[in-house]
Protein backbone atom coordinates (compact mmCIF):
# COMPACT_ATOMS: atom_id res chain seq x y z
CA UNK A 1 53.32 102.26 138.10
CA UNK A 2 50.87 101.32 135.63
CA UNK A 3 50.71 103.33 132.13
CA UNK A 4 47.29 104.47 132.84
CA UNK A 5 47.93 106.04 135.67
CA UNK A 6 50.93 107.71 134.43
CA UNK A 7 48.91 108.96 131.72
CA UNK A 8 46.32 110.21 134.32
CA UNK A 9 48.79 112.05 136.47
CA UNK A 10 50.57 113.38 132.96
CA UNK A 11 47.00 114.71 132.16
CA UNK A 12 46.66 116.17 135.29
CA UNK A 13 49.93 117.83 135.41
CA UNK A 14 49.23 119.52 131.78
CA UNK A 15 45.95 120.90 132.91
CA UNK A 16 47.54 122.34 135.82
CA UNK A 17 50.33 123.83 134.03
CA UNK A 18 47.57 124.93 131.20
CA UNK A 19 49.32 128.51 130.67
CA UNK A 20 52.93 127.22 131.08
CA UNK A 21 52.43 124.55 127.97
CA UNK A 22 50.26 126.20 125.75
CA UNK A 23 53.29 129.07 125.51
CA UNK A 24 55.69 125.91 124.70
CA UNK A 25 53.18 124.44 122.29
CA UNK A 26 53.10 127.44 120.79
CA UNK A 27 56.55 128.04 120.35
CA UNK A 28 57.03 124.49 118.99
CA UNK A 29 54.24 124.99 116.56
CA UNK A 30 55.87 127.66 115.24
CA UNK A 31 59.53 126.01 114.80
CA UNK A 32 57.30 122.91 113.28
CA UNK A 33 55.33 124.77 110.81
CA UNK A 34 58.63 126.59 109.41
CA UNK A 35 60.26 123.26 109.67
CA UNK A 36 57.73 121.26 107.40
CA UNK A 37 57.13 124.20 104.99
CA UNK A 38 61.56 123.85 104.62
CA UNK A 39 61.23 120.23 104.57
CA UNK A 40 58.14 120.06 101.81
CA UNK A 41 59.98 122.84 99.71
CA UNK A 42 63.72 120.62 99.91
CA UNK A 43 61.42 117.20 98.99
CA UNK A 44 59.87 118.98 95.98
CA UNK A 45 62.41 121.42 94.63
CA UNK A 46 64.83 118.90 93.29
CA UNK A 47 62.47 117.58 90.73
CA UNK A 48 60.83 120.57 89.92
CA UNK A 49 63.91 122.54 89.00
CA UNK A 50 64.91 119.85 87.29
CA UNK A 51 61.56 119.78 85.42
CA UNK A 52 61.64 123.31 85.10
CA UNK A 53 65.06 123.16 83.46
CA UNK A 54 64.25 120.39 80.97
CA UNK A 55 61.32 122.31 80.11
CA UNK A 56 62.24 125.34 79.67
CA UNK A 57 65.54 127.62 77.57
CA UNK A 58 67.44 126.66 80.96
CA UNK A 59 68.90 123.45 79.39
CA UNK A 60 70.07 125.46 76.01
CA UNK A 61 73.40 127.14 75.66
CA UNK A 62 75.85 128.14 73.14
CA UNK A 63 79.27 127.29 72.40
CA UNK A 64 81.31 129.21 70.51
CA UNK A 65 85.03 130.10 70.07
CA UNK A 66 84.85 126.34 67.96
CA UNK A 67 88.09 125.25 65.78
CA UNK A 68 87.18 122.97 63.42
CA UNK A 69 89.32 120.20 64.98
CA UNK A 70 86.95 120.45 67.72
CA UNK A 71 84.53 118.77 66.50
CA UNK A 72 85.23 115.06 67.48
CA UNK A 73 85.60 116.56 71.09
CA UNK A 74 82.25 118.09 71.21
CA UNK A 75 80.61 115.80 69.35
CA UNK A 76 81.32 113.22 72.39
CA UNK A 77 80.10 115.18 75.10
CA UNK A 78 75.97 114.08 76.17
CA UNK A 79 74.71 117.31 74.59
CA UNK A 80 72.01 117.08 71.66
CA UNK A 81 73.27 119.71 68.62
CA UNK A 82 70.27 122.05 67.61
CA UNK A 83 72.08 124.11 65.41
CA UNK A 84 75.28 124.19 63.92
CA UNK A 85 74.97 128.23 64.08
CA UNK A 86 76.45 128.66 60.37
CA UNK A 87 74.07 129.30 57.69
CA UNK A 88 75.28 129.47 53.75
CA UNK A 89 73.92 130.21 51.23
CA UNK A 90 73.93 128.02 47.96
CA UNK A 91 74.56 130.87 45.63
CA UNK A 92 77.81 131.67 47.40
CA UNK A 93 78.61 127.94 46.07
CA UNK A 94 77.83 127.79 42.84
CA UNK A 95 80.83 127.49 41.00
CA UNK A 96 79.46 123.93 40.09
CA UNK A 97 76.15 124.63 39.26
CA UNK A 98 75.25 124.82 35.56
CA UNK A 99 73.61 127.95 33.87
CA UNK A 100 70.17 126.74 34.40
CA UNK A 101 70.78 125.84 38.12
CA UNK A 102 72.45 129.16 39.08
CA UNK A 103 69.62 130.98 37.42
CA UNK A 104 66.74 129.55 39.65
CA UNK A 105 69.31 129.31 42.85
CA UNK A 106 69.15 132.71 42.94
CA UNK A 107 65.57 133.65 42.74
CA UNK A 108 65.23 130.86 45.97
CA UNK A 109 67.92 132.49 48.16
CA UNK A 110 68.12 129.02 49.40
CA UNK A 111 70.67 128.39 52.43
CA UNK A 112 72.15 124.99 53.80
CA UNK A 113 73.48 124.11 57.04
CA UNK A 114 75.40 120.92 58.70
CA UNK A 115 73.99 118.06 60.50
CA UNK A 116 75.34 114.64 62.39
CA UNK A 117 73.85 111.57 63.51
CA UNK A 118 74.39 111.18 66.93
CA UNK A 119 72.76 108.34 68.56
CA UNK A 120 70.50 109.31 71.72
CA UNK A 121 70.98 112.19 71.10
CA UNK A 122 69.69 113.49 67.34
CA UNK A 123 68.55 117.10 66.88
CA UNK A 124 65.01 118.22 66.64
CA UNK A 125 66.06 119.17 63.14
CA UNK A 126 67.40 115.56 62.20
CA UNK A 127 64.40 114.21 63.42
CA UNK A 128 62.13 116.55 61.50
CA UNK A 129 63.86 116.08 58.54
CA UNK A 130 63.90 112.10 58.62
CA UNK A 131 59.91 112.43 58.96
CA UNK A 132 58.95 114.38 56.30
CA UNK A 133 61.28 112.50 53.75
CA UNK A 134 59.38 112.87 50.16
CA UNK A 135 62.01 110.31 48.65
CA UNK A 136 65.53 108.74 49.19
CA UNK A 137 66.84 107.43 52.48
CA UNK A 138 67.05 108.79 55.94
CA UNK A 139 70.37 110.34 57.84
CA UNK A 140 71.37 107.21 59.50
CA UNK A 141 74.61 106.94 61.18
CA UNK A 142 76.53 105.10 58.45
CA UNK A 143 76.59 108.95 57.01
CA UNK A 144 78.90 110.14 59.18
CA UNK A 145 81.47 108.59 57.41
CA UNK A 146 83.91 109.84 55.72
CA UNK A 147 84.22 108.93 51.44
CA UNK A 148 85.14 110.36 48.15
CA UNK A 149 81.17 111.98 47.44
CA UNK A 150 79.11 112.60 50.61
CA UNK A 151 75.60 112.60 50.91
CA UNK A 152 73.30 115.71 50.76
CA UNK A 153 69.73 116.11 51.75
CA UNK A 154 67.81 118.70 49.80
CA UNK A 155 64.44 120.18 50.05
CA UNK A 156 61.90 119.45 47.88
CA UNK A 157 61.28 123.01 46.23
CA UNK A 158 64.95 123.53 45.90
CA UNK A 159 65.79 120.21 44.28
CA UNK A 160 62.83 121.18 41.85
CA UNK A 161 64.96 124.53 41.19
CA UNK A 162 67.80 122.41 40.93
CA UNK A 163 66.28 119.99 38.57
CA UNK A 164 67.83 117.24 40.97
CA UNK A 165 66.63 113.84 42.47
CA UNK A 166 67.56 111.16 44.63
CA UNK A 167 71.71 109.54 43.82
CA UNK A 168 71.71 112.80 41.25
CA UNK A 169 75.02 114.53 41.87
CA UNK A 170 75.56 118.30 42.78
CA UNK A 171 79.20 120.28 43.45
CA UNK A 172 79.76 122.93 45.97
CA UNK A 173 82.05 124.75 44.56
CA UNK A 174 84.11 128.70 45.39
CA UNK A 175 87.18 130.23 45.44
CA UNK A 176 88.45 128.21 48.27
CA UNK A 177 87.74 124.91 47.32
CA UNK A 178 84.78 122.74 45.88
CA UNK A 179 83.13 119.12 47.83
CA UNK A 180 80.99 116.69 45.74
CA UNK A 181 77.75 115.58 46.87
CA UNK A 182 75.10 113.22 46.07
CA UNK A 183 71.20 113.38 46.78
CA UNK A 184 70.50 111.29 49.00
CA UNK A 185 66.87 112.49 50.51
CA UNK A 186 64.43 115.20 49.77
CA UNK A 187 62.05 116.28 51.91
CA UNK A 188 59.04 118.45 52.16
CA UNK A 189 59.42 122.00 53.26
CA UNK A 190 59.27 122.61 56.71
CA UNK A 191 59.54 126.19 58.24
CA UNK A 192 61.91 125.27 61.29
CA UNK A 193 64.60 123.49 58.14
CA UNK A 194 67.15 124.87 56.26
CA UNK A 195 67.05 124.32 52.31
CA UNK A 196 69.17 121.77 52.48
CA UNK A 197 71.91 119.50 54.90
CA UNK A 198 75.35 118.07 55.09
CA UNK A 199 77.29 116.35 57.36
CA UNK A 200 79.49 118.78 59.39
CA UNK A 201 82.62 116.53 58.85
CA UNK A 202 82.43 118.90 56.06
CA UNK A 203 82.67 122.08 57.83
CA UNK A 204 86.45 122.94 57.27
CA UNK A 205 86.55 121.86 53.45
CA UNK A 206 83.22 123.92 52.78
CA UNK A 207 84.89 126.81 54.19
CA UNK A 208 88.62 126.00 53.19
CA UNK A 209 90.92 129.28 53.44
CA UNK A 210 87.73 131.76 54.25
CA UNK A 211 87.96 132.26 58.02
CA UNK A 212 84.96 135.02 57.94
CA UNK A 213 82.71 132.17 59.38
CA UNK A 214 82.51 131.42 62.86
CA UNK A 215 81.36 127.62 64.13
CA UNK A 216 79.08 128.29 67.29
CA UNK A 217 76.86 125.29 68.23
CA UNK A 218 73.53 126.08 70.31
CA UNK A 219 72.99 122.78 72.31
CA UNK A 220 70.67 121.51 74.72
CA UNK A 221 71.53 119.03 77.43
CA UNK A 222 68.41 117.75 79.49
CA UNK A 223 70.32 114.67 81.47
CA UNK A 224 70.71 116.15 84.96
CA UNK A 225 71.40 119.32 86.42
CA UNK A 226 74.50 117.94 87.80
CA UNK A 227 75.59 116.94 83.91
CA UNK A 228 74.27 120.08 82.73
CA UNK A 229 76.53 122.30 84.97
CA UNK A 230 79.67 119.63 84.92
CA UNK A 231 79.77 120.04 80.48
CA UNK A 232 79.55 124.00 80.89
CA UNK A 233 82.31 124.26 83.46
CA UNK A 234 84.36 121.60 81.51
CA UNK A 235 84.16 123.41 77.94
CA UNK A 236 85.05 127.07 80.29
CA UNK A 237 88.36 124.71 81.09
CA UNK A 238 88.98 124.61 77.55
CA UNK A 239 88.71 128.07 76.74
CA UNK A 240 85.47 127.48 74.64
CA UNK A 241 83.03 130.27 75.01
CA UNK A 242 79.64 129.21 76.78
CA UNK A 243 76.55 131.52 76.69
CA UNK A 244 73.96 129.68 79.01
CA UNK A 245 71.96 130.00 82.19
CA UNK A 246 74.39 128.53 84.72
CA UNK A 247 73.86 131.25 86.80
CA UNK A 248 69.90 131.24 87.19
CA UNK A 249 70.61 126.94 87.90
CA UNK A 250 73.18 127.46 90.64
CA UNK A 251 71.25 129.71 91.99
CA UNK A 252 68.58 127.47 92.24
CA UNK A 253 70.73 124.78 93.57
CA UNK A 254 72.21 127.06 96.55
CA UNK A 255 68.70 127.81 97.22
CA UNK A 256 68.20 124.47 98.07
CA UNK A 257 71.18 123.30 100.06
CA UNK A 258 70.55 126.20 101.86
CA UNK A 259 66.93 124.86 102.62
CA UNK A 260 68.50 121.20 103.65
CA UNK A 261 70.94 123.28 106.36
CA UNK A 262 67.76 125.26 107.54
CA UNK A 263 65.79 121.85 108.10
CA UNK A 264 68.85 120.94 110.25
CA UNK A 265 68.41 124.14 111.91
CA UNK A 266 65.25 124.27 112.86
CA UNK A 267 64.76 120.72 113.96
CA UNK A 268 67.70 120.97 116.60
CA UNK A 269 65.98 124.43 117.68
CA UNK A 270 63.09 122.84 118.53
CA UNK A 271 64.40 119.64 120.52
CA UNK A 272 66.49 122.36 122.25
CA UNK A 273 63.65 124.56 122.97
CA UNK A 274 61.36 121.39 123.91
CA UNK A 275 63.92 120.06 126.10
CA UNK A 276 64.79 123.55 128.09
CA UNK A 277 61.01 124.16 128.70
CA UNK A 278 60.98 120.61 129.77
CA UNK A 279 63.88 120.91 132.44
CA UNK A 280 62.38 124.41 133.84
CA UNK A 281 58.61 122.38 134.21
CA UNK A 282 60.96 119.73 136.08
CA UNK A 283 62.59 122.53 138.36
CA UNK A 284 58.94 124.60 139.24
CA UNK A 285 57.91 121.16 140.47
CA UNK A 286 60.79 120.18 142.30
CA UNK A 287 58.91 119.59 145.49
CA UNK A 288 56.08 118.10 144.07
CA UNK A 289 58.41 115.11 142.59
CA UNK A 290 60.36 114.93 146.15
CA UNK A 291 57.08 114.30 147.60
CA UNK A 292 56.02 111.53 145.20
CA UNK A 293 58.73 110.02 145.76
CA UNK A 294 58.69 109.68 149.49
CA UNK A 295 55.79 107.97 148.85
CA UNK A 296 56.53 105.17 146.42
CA UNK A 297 57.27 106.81 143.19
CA UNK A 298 60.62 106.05 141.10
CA UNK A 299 63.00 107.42 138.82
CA UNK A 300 61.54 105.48 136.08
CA UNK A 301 58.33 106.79 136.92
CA UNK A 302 59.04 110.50 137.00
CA UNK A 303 60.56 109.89 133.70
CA UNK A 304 57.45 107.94 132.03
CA UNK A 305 55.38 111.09 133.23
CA UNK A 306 57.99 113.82 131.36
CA UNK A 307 57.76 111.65 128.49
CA UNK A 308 54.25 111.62 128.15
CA UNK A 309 54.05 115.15 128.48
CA UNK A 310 56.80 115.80 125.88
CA UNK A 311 54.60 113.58 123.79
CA UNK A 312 51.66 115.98 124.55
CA UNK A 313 53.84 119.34 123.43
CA UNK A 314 55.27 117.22 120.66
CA UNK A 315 51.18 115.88 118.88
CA UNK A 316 49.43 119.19 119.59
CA UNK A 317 52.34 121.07 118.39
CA UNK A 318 52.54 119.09 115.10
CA UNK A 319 48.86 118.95 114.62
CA UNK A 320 49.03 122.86 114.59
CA UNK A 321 52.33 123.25 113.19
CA UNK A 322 50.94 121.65 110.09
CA UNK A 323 47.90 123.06 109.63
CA UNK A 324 49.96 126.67 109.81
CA UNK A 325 52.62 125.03 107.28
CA UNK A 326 49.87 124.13 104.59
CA UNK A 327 49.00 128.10 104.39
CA UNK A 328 52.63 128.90 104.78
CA UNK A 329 53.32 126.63 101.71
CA UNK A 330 51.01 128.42 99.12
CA UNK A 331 52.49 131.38 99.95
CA UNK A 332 56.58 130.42 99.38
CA UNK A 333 55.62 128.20 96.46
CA UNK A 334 54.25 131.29 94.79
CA UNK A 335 57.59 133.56 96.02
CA UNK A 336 59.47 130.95 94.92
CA UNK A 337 58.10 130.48 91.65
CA UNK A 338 57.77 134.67 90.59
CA UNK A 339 61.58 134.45 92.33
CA UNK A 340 63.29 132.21 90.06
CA UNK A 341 60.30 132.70 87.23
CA UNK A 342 59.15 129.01 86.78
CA UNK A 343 56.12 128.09 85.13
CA UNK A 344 55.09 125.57 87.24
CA UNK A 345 55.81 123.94 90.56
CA UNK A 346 54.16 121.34 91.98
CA UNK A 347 55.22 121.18 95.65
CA UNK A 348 52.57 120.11 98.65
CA UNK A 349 52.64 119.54 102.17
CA UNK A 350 53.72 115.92 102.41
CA UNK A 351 52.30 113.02 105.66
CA UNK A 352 55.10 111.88 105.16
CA UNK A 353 57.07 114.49 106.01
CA UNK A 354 54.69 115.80 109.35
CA UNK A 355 55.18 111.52 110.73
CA UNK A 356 59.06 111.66 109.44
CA UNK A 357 59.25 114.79 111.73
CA UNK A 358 57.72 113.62 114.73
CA UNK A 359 59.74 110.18 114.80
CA UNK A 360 62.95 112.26 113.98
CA UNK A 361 62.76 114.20 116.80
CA UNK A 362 61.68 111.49 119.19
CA UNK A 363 64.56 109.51 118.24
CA UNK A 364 66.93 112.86 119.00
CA UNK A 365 64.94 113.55 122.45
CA UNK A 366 65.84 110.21 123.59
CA UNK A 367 69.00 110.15 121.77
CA UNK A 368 69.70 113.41 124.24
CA UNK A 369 68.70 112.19 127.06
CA UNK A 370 70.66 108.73 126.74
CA UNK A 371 73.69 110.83 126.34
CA UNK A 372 73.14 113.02 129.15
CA UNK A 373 72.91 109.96 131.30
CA UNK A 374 76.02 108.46 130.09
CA UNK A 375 77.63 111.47 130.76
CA UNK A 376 76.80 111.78 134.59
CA UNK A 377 78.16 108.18 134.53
């Protein structure tokens, strides 16, 4: 039989039948809609909540319960060091300092803190610091050496206080110990700085015997989500304490593996659905094929005509399935976002999804049906 004919009778059949498909068409459209709003929401979702993460405090955390020998370990890991989380003050190290120097030091309540260069991943704080150089050379990486008189950088007002410049020397000095230092950069004030820098090699000799002061690092790690949550599980191994927002991400992330089971779900549903409502049309008109048959009609014929009338249920549902889902989809992206309190996401209804959909389940239909044959074999 020719495909226009089949087409014809299909036609015929649906308008018959009007009542019987619209209630499967709208069943379908239903399933469809829910299904492309799921699938839109598990396309977008990974890339917004990683945006959202990199963008936001959710890629910050704190480490703290930090021996000194840890250092080299954590300085390793793909995290970028904001903070060093210790901040002294240079009259509590002024041992050195002449008569002249400890007078002004203590009208600037000036503090210092540690720094490393790390490269690929430098602070914001490095970086600032290295631009607004006034003199002297910038932290390169050849600083975090080790030798005899390290180098310090210093900012401008409190080398003035100081009465120091660049290669000058300075001595840290206390009851616990004292480090020598030599200017090697000043630079302008900046509110976000400390007073002055030095490498954190130096952390333990600074400090010496006084154990009052507690290394916690406050680091940011903006990789991936899966690198984000692999460091802050592996430092929990080692009985570091972490302060971050693990929670709030998994969440997130079992949000969306939930969303890629649903998809699953609801696709199956609705071949299952199509195909039962399909197989009772086939038994009401029973008869009707038995008589076609007797007069010429095949298998292969009777099978064309289902077909095209799946097709029918399967466009019409789609078409309305998707216009629901694009209303659907401003409402969840707004849940979503005042659920998990992201500033933004970007997540629309997708042609590629609605035509990825309706060859998906063609492929299972038929997929289903060849089985079923193979089965009676």
């Amino acid at each position: 039989m020719k495909l226009k004919r089949i087409v014809a009778i299909a036609w015929n059949e649906f308008n018959l039948w009007k009542l019987f498909f619209c209630i499967n068409i709208t069943i379908v459209s239903l399933l469809f809609s829910i299904t492309l709003l799921v699938i839109s929401l598990a396309i977008c979702l990974p890339g917004e909540i990683y945006k959202e993460v990199k963008d936001t405090d959710l890629c910050y955390f704190s480490i703290g319960n930090i021996d000194p020998t840890d250092l080299d370990y954590l300085l390793k890991l793909p995290i970028t060091i904001q903070s060093y989380g210790v901040d002294c003050y240079l009259e509590d190290y002024m041992q050195g300092f002449n008569k002249n120097q400890k007078k002004n030091i203590m009208e600037e309540a000036a503090f210092f803190n540690f720094e490393q260069y790390r490269e690929g991943y430098n602070s914001q704080t490095l970086q600032e610091l290295n631009d607004h150089l006034v003199d002297g050379e910038r932290w390169q990486k050849v600083d975090n050496e080790r030798i005899a008189i390290m180098p310090m950088w210093i900012e401008e007002s409190v080398a003035e206080a100081l009465d120091l410049s660049v290669s000058e020397h300075l001595t840290l000095k206390n009851d616990f110990g004292e480090v020598d230092f030599f200017i090697k950069g000043i630079y302008e004030k900046q509110m976000e700085l400390a007073n002055a820098y030095i490498p954190v090699c130096l952390y333990s000799e600074v400090f010496m015997e006084d154990k009052t002061h507690n290394l916690e690092l406050s680091v940011k790690c903006d990789s991936s989500i899966e690198d984000l949550l692999g460091i802050i599980g592996e430092l929990k191994e080692k009985y570091f304490i972490v302060d971050s927002y693990e929670n709030s991400i998994q969440s997130m992330l079992y949000f969306l593996y939930m969303l890629y089971v649903l998809v699953g779900i609801l696709i199956c549903m609705s071949l299952q659905i199509l195909n039962n409502l399909n197989k009772l049309y086939y038994m009401h008109r029973m008869e009707f094929w038995k008589i076609n048959k007797a007069i010429g009609m095949t298998d292969i014929d009777i099978i064309k005509i289902n077909s095209v009338l799946v097709e029918i249920v399967l466009g019409v549902s789609l078409l309305f399935g998707t216009t629901l889902a694009y209303f659907l989809n401003q409402y969840f992206v707004s849940y979503i976002k005042d659920l998990f309190e992201m500033e933004e996401l970007n997540c629309k209804l997708s042609g590629m999804s609605v035509l990825g959909l309706y060859f998906v389940c063609n492929l299972l239909f038929l997929l289903g049906k060849w089985m079923k044959k193979i089965s009676r074999k």
